[in-house]
N, C-alpha and C. Protein backbone atom coordinates (compact mmCIF):
# COMPACT_ATOMS: atom_id res chain seq x y z
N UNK A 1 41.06 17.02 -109.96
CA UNK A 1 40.74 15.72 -110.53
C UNK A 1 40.83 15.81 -112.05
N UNK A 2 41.05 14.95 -112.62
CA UNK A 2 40.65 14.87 -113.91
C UNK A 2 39.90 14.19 -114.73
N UNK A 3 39.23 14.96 -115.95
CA UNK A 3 38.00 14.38 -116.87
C UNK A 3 38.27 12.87 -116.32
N UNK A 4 36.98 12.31 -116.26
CA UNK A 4 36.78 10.68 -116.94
C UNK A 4 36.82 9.96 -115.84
N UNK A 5 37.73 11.18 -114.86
CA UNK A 5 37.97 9.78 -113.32
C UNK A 5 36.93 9.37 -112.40
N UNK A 6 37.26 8.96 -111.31
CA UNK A 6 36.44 9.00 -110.13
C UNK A 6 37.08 9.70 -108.87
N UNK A 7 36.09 11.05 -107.87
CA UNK A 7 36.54 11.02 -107.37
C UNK A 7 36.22 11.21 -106.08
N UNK A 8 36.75 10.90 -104.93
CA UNK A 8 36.12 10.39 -103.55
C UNK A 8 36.65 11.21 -102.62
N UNK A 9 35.71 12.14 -101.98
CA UNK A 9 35.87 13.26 -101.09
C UNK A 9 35.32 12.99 -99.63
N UNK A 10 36.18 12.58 -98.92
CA UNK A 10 35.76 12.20 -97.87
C UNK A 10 35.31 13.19 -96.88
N UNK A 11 34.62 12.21 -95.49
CA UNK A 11 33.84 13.56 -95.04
C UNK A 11 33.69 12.82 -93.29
N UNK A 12 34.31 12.92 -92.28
CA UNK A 12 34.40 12.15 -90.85
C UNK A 12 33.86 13.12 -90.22
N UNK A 13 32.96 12.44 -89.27
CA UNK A 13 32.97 13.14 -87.98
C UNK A 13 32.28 12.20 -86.72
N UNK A 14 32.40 12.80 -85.70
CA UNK A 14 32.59 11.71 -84.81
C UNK A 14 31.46 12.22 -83.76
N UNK A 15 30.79 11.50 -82.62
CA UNK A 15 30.30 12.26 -81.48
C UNK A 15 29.49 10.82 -81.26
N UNK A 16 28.34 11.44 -80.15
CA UNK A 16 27.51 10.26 -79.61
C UNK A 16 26.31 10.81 -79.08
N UNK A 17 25.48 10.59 -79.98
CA UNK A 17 25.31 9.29 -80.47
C UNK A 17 26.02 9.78 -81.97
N UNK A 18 26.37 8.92 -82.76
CA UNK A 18 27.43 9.01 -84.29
C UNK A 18 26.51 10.24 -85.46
N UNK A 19 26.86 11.17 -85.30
CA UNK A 19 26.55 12.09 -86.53
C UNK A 19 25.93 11.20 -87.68
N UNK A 20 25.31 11.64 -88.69
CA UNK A 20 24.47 11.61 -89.66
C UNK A 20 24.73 12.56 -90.76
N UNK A 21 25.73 12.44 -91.68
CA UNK A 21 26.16 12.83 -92.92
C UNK A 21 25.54 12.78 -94.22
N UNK A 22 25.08 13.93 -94.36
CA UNK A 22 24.68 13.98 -95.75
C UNK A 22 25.85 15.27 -96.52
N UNK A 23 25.76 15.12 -97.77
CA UNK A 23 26.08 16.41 -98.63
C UNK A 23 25.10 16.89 -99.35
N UNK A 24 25.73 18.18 -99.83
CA UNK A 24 25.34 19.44 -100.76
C UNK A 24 25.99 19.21 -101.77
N UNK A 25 25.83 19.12 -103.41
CA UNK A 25 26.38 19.04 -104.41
C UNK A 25 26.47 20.46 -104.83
N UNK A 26 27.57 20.41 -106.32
CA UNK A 26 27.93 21.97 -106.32
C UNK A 26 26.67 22.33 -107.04
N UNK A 27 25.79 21.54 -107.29
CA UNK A 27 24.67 22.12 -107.81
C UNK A 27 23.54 22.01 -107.48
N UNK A 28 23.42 22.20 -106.11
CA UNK A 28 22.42 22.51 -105.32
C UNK A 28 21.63 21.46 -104.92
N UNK A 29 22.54 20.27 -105.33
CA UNK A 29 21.15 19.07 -105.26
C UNK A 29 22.26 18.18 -104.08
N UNK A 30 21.20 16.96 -103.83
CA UNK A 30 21.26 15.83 -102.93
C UNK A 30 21.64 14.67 -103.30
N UNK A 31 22.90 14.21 -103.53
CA UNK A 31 23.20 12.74 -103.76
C UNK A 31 22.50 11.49 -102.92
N UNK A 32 22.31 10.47 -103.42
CA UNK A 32 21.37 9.83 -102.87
C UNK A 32 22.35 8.32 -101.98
N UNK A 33 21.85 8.14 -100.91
CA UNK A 33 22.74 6.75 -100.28
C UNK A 33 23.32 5.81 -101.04
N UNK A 34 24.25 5.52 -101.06
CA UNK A 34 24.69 3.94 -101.55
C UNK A 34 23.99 2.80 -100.42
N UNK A 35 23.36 1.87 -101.53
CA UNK A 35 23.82 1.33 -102.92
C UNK A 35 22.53 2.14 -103.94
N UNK A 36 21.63 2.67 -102.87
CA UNK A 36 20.63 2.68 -104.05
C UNK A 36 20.62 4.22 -104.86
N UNK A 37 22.10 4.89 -104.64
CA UNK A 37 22.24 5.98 -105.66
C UNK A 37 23.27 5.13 -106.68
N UNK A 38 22.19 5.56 -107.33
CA UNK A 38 22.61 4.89 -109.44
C UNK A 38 23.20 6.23 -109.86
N UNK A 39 23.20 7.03 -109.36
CA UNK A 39 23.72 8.28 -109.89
C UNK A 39 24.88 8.03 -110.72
N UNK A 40 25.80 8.84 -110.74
CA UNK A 40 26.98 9.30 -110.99
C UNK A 40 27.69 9.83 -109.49
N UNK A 41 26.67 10.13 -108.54
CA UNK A 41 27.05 10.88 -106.96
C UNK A 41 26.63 10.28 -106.34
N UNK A 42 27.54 9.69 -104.92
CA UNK A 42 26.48 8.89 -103.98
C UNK A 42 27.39 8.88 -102.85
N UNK A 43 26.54 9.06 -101.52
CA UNK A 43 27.04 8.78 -100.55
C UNK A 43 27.86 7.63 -100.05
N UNK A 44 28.88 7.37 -99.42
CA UNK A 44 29.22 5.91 -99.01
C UNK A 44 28.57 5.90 -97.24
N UNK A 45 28.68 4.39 -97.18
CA UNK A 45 27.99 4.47 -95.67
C UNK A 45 29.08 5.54 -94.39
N UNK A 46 30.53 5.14 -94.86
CA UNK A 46 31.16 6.25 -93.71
C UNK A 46 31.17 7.58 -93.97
N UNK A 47 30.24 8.29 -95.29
CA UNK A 47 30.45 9.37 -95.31
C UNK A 47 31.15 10.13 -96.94
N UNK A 48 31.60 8.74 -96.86
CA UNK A 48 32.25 9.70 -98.60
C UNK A 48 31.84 9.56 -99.48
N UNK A 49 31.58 11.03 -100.29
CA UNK A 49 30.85 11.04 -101.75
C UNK A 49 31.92 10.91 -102.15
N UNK A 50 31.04 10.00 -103.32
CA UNK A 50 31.87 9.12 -104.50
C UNK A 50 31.07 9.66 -105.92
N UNK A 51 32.15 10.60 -106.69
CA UNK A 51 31.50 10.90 -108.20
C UNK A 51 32.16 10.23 -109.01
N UNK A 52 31.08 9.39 -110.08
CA UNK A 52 31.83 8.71 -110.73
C UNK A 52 31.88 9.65 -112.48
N UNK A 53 33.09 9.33 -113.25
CA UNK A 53 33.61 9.70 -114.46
C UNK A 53 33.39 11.61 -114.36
N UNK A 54 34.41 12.23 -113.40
CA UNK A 54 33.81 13.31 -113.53
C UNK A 54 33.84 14.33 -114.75
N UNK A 55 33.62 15.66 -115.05
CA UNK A 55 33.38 16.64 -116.05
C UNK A 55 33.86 17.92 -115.36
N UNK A 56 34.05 18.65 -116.43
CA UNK A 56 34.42 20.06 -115.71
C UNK A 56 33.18 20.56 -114.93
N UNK A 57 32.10 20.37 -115.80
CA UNK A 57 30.54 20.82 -115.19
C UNK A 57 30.58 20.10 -113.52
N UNK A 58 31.24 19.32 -112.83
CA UNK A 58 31.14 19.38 -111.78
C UNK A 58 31.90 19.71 -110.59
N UNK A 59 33.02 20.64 -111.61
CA UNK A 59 33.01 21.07 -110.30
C UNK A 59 32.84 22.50 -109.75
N UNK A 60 33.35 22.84 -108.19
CA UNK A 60 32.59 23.56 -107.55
C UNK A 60 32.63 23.36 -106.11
N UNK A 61 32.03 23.84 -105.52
CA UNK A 61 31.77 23.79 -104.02
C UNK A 61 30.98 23.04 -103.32
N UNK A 62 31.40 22.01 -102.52
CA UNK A 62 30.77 20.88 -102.35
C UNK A 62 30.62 20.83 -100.24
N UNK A 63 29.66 20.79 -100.35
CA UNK A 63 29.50 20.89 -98.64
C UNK A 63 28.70 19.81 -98.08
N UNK A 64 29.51 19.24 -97.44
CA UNK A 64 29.43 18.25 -96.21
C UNK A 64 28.62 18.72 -94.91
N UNK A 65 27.72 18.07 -94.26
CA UNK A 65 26.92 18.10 -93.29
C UNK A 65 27.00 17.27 -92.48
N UNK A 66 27.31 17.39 -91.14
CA UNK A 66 27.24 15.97 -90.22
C UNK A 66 26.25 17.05 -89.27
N UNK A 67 24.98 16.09 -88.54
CA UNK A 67 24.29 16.19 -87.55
C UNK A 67 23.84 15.26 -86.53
N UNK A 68 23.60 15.83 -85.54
CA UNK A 68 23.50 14.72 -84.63
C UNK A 68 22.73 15.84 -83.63
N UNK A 69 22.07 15.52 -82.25
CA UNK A 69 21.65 15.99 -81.99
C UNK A 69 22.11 17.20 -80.68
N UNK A 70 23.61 16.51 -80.89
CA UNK A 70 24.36 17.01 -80.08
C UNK A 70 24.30 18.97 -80.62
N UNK A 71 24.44 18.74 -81.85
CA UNK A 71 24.80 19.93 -82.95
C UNK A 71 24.96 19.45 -84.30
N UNK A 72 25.95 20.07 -84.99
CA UNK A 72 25.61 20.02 -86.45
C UNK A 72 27.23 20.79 -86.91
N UNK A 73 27.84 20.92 -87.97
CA UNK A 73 28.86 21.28 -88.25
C UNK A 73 29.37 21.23 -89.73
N UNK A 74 29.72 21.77 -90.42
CA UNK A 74 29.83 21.67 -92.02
C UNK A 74 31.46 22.00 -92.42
N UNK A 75 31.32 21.00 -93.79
CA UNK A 75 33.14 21.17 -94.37
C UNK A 75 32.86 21.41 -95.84
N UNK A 76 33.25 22.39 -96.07
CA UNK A 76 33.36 22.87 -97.81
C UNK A 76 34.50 22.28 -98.36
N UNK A 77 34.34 21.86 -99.88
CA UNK A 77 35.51 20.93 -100.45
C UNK A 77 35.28 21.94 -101.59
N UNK A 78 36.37 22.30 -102.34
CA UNK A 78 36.19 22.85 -103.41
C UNK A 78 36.87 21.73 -104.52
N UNK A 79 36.10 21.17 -105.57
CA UNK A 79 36.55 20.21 -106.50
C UNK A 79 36.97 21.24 -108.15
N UNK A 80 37.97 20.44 -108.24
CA UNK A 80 38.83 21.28 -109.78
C UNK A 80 38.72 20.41 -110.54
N UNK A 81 38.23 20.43 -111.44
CA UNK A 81 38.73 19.47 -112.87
C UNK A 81 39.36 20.18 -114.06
């Protein structure tokens, strides 16, 4: 990605009853749901974090979580700026 942009890392998964997606930021923290993450990082309802104007400081290793009670399953994104 580059400085200044936005960028949107999507994250699917499927089952039944419908998985429950959260992420891991590369810095250890929790982006918060849209609409009510004001962040700069925020979940969308299908799943994709959305960083807005990014920095080199973010990137890193970014891990995706879907659970459900079926199980649970994770996707690492590695972000470049």
């Amino acid at each position: 990605a580059h400085s200044g942009t936005s960028v949107a890392l999507p994250c699917r998964a499927q089952g039944s009853p419908p998985p429950s997606i959260s992420w891991l930021l590369a810095n250890g923290t929790q982006p918060l749901r849209s609409p009510a993450g004001r962040g700069r990082a925020r979940v969308e309802p299908d799943g994709t974090l959305v960083i807005r104007a990014v920095t080199v400081y973010d990137r890193g290793l970014y891990t995706c979580l879907a659970q459900s009670p079926a199980g649970s399953d994770t996707l690492a994104v590695r972000l470049q700026v």
